[in-house]
Protein backbone atom coordinates (compact mmCIF):
# COMPACT_ATOMS: atom_id res chain seq x y z
CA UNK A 1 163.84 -62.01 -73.35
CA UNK A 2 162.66 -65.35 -71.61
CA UNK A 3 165.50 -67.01 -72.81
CA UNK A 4 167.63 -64.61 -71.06
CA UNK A 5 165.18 -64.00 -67.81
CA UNK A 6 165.09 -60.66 -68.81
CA UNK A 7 162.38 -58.38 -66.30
CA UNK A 8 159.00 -57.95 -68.10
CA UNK A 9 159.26 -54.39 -67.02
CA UNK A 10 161.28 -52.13 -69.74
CA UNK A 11 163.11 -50.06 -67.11
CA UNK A 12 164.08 -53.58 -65.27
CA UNK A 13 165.35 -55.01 -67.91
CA UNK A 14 167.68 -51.87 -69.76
CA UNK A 15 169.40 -51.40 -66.01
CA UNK A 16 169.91 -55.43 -66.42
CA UNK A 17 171.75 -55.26 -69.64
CA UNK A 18 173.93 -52.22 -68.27
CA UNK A 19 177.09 -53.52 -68.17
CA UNK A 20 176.41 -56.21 -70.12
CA UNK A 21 178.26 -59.02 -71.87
CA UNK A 22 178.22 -59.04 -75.67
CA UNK A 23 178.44 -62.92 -77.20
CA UNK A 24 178.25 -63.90 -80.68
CA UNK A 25 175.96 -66.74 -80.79
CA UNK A 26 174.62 -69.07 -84.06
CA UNK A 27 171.29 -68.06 -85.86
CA UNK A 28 169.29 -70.63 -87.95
CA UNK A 29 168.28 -70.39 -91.65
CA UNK A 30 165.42 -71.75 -93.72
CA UNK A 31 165.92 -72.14 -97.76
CA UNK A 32 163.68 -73.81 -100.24
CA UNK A 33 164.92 -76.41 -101.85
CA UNK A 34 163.50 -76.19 -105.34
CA UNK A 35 163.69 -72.63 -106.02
CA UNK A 36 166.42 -69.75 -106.08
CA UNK A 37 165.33 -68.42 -103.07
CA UNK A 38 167.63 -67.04 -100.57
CA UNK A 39 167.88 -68.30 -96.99
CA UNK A 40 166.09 -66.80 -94.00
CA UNK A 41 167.39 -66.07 -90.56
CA UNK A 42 165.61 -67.04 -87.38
CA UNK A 43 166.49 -66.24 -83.70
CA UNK A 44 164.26 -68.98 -82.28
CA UNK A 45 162.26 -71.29 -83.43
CA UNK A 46 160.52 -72.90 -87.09
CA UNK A 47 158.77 -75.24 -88.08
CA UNK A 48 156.33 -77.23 -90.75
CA UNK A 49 152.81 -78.75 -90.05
CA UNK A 50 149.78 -77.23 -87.97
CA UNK A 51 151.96 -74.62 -86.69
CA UNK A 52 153.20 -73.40 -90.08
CA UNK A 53 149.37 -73.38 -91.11
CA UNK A 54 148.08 -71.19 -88.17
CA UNK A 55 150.99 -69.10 -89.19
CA UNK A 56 150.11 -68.45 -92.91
CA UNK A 57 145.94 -68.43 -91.94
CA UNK A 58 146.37 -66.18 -88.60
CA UNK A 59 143.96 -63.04 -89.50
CA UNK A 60 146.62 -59.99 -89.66
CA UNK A 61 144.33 -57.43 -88.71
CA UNK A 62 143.22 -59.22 -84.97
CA UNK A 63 146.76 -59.99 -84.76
CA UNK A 64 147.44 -56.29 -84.86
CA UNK A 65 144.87 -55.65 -81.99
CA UNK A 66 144.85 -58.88 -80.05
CA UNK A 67 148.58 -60.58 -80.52
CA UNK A 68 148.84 -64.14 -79.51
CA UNK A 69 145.17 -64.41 -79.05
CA UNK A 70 145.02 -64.53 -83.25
CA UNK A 71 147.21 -67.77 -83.02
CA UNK A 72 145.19 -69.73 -80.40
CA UNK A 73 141.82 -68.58 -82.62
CA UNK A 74 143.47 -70.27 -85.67
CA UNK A 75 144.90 -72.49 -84.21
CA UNK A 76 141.34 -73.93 -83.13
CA UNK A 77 140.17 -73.13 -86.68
CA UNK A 78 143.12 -75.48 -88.35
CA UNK A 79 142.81 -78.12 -85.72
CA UNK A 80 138.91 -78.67 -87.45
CA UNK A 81 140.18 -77.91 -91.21
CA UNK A 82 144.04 -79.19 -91.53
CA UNK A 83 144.60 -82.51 -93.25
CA UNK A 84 147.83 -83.56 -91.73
CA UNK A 85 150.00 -83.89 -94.84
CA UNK A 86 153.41 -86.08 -94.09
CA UNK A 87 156.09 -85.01 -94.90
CA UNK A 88 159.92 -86.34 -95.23
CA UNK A 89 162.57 -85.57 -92.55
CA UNK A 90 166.44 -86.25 -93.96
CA UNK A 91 168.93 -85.56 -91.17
CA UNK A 92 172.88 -86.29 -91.03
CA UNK A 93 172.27 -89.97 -90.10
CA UNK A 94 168.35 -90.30 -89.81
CA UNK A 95 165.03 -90.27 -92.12
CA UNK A 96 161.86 -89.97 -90.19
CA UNK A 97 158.11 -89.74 -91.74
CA UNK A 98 156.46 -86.43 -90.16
CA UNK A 99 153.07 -84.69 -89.71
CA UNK A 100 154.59 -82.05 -87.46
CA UNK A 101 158.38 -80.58 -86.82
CA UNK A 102 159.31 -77.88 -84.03
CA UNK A 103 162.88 -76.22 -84.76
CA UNK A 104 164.25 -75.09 -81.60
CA UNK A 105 166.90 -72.41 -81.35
CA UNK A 106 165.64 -71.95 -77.97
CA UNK A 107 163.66 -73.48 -74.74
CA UNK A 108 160.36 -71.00 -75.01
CA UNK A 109 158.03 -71.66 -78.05
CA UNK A 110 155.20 -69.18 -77.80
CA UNK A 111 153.41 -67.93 -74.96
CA UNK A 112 153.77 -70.48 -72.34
CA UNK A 113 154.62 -73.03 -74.61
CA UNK A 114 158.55 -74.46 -73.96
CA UNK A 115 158.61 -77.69 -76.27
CA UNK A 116 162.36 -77.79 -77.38
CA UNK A 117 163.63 -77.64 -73.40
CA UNK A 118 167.42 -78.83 -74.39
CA UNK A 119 167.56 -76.45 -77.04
CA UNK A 120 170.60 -74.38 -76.01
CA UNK A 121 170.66 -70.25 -77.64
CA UNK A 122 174.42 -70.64 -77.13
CA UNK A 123 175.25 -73.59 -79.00
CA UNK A 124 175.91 -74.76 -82.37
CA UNK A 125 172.81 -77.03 -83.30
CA UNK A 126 169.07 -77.48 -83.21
CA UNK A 127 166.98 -79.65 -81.20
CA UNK A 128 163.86 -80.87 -83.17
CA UNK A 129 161.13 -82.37 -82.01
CA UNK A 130 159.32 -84.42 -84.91
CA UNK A 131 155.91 -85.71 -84.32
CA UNK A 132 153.88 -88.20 -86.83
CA UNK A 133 150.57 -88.93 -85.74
CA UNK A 134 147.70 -87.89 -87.45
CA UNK A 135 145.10 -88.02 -85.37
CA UNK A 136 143.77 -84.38 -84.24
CA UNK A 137 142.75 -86.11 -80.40
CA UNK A 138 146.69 -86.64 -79.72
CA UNK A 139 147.18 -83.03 -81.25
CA UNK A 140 145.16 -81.93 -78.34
CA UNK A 141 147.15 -82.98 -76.29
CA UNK A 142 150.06 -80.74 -77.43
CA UNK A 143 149.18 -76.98 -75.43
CA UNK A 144 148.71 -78.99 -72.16
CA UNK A 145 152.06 -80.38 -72.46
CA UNK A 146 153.67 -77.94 -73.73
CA UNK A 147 152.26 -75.30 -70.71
CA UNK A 148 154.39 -77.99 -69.11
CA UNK A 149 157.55 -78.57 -70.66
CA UNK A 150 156.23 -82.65 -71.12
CA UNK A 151 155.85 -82.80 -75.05
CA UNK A 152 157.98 -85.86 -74.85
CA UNK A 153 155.05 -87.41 -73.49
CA UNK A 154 152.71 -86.76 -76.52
CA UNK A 155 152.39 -89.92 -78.69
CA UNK A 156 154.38 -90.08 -81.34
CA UNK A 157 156.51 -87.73 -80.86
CA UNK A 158 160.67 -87.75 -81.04
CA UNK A 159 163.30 -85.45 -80.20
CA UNK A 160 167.02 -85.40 -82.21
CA UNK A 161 169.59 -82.82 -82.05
CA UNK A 162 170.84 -81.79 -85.85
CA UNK A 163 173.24 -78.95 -87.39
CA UNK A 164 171.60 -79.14 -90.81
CA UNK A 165 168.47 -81.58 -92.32
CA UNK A 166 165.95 -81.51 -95.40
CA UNK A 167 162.22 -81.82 -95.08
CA UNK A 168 160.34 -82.82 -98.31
CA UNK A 169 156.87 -83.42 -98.78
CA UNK A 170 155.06 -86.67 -99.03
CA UNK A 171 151.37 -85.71 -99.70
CA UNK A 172 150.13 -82.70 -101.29
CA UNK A 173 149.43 -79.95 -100.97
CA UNK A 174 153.06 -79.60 -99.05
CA UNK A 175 153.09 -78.40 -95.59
CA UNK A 176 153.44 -74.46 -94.52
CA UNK A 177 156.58 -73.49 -92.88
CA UNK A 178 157.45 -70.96 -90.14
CA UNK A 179 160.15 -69.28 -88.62
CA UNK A 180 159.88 -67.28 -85.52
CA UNK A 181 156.47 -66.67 -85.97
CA UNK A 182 156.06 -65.43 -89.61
CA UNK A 183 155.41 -67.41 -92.60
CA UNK A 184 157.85 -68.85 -94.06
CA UNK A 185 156.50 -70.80 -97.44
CA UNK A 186 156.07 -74.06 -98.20
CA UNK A 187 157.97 -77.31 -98.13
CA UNK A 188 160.71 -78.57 -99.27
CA UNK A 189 163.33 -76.44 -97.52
CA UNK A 190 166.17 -76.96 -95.62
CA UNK A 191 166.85 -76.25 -91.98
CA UNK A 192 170.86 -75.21 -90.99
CA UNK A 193 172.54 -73.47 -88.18
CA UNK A 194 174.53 -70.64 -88.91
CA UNK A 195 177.29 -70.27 -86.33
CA UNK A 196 178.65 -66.90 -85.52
CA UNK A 197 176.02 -65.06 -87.12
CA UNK A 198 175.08 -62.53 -84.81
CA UNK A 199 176.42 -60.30 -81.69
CA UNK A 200 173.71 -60.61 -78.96
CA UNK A 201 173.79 -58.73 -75.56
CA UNK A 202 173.35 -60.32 -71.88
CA UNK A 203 172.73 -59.39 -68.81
CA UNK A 204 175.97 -59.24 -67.03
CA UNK A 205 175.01 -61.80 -64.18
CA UNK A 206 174.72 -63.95 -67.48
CA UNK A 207 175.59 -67.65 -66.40
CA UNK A 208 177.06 -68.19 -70.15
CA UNK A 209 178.94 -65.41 -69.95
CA UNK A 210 182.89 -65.89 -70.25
């Protein structure tokens, strides 16, 4: 809904989608690498490292009554407890050592939180925003910038734009994974676009529109 400015307000935003213009647009996909798992869709955004942790520890049952309060309370819990494991990122023409990656399908995160800004719903690739520091001070620093939009100031932190790329563990225990806020296992796995995957409706004052 932020992604297309749809109204907050339910009414608002069904008269904003009369009328409106259907597009096909790409969905991403998560699938272990060592296992005969099949792949899982996401709309948005994934990721491995802290976030993938708050994901699997969040407490389901204040979820259910408090929503994204749960994350930021375990998110403070992991930043005490989580050991940073590093972790392997394999791209088309790049390998980068991570703590932390951020799979972005779109510009909004969570919340407030827009970390992959270029990332484009209507095109045909990710941007990923791979961070490897381990030091829980810079991690801080993350919700600021990301209230924001100026993760790309966060030490070390860089941003590439992929269609497909592997992430395999380094240390161990492997990293938790995410997709679009639900857990998602454990690395390795690999991250692809899938184009055409889904119809999607937009408002018909839609700037992508045809």
């Amino acid at each position: 809904a932020k992604e297309l400015n749809l109204p907050k307000n339910i009414e608002r935003a069904a008269k904003s989608l009369r009328g409106g213009i259907l597009r096909r647009i790409a969905l991403g996909m998560v699938t272990p690498c060592d296992s005969t798992s099949r792949g899982r869709y996401f709309l948005s955004v994934g990721g491995a490292g802290p976030d993938g942790a708050i994901v699997d520890g969040v407490n389901h049952h204040v979820k259910h009554h408090t929503g994204m309060f749960a994350f930021w309370m375990e998110g403070a819990r992991q930043l005490a407890l989580y050991k940073f494991p590093r972790f392997r990122v394999t791209t088309e023409d790049r390998v980068l050592e991570a703590t932390m990656i951020v799979v972005g399908r779109t510009k909004h995160y969570g919340g407030p939180l827009r970390i992959t800004k270029e990332a484009d719903l209507f095109g045909n690739d990710f941007q990923v925003m791979v961070c490897a520091t381990r030091s829980r001070l810079h991690y801080m620093t993350f919700v600021p910038l990301a209230c924001i939009g100026q993760v790309q100031f966060a030490a070390g932190v860089t941003f590439l734009r992929s269609k497909a790329f592997r992430c395999e563990p380094i240390d161990r225990p492997p990293a938790f994974v995410q997709v679009d806020g639900e857990p998602a296992g454990n690395l390795p796995v690999e991250f692809r676009v899938v184009p055409d995957a889904l119809t999607l409706i937009t408002p018909g004052n839609d700037r992508h529109s045809l």
